[in-house]
Structures are given as structure tokens and as C-alpha cells.
Protein backbone atom coordinates (compact mmCIF):
# COMPACT_ATOMS: atom_id res chain seq x y z
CA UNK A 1 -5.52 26.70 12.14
CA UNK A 2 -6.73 24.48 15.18
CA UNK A 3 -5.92 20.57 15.38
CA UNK A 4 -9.00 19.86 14.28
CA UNK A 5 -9.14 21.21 10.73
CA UNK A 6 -5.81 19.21 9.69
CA UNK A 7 -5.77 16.75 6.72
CA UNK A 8 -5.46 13.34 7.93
CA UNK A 9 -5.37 9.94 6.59
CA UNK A 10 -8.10 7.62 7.76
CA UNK A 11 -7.47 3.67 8.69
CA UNK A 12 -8.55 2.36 5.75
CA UNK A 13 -5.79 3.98 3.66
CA UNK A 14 -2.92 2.85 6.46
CA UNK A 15 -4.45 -0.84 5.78
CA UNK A 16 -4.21 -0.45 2.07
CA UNK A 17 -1.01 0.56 2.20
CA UNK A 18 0.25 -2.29 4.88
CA UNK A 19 -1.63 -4.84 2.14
CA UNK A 20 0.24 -3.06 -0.76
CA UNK A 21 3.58 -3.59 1.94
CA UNK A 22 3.07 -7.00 3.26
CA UNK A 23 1.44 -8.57 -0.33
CA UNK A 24 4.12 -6.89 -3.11
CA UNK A 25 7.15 -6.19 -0.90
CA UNK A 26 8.64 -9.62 -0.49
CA UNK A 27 8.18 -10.23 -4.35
CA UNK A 28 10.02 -6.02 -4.53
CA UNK A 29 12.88 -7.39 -2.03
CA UNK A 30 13.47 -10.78 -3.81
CA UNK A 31 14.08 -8.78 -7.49
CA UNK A 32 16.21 -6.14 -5.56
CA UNK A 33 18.24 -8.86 -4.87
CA UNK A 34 18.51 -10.92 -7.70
CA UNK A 35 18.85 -7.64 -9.72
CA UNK A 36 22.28 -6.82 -7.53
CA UNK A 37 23.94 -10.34 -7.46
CA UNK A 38 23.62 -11.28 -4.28
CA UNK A 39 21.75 -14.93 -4.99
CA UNK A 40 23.76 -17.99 -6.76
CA UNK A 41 20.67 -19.30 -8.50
CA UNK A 42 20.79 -18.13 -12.45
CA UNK A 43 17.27 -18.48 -13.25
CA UNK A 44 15.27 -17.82 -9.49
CA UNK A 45 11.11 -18.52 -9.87
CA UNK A 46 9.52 -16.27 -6.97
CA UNK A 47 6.65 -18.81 -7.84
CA UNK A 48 4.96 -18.52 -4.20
CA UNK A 49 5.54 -14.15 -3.86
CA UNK A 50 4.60 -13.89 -7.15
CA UNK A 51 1.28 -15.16 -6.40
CA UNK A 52 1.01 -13.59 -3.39
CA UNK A 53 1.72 -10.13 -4.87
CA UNK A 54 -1.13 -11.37 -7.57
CA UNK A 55 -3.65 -11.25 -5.04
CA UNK A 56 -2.87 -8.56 -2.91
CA UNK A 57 -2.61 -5.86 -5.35
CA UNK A 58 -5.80 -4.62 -6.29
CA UNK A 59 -7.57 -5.55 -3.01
CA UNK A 60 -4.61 -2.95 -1.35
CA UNK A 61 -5.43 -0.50 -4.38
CA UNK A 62 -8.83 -0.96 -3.88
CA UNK A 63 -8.69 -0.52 0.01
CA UNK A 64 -5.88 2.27 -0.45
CA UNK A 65 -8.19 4.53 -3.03
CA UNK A 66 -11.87 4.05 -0.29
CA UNK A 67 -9.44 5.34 2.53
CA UNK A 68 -8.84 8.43 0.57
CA UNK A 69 -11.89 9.07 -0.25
CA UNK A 70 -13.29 8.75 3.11
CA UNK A 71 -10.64 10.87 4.19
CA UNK A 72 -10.59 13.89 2.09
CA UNK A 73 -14.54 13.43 2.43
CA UNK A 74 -14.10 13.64 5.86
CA UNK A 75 -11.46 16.59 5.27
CA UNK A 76 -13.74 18.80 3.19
CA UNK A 77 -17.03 18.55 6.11
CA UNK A 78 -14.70 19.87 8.71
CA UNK A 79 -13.56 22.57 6.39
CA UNK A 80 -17.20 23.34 5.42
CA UNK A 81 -18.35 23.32 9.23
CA UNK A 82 -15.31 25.97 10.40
């Protein structure tokens, strides 16, 4: 099998992922650590990542599920072609 026939993930799915990563990972890290004791605060309100993850979700989803489209799309041609 040459190079050019190998499955490959294009840019849109790497930038759904880093939303996914940068919009729902600081709300992920903040209830890792409340859930192993390492804060004081009894009741914590992630107010502000809560949001953030909110937002982010289903645009990274969104973005995630076009990039791997376009990439097995792109996958299938180039088998097709060979």
C-alpha cells in the first residue's frame, strides 16, 4: 500500500476535537478535582466553565462529525481511483 492510499484525518476533525479540548476540558479538570478532594470549597459553582463547555459542545461535535465526513469521503475517492 503506497502513502497515498492511507486513512487520514482531515483539519476540520483536529479543530473539532481542539474545540471539544479547549471548550469542555477545563469544566472535565475542575470535577476531577473536586471529585478527589483536592479543593477546600464544599459546594464549588464552575459558573464561568460551565458555560463555556455549554457553548462549545455541539459547535466541536458539529465541526468534529463534517471533518469525518470529508475525510473518509476523501478516503473512499483515493481508494476508488487506485
Amino acid at each position: 500500500m503506497d502513502s497515498g492510499s492511507r486513512f487520514k484525518f482531515s483539519l476540520l476533525f483536529w479543530v473539532g476535537v481542539g474545540i471539544l479540548a479547549v471548550g469542555c476540558g477545563p469544566l472535565l479538570l475542575f470535577l476531577l478535582v473536586f471529585e478527589l478532594g483536592l479543593m477546600r470549597d464544599p459546594n464549588p459553582n464552575p459558573i464561568g466553565l460551565g458555560l463555556l463547555a455549554f457553548l462549545s459542545f455541539w459547535p466541536g461535535v458539529i465541526v468534529l462529525l463534517i471533518g469525518l465526513i470529508v475525510s473518509l469521503v476523501r478516503y473512499k475517492t483515493q481508494q476508488r481511483q487506485r
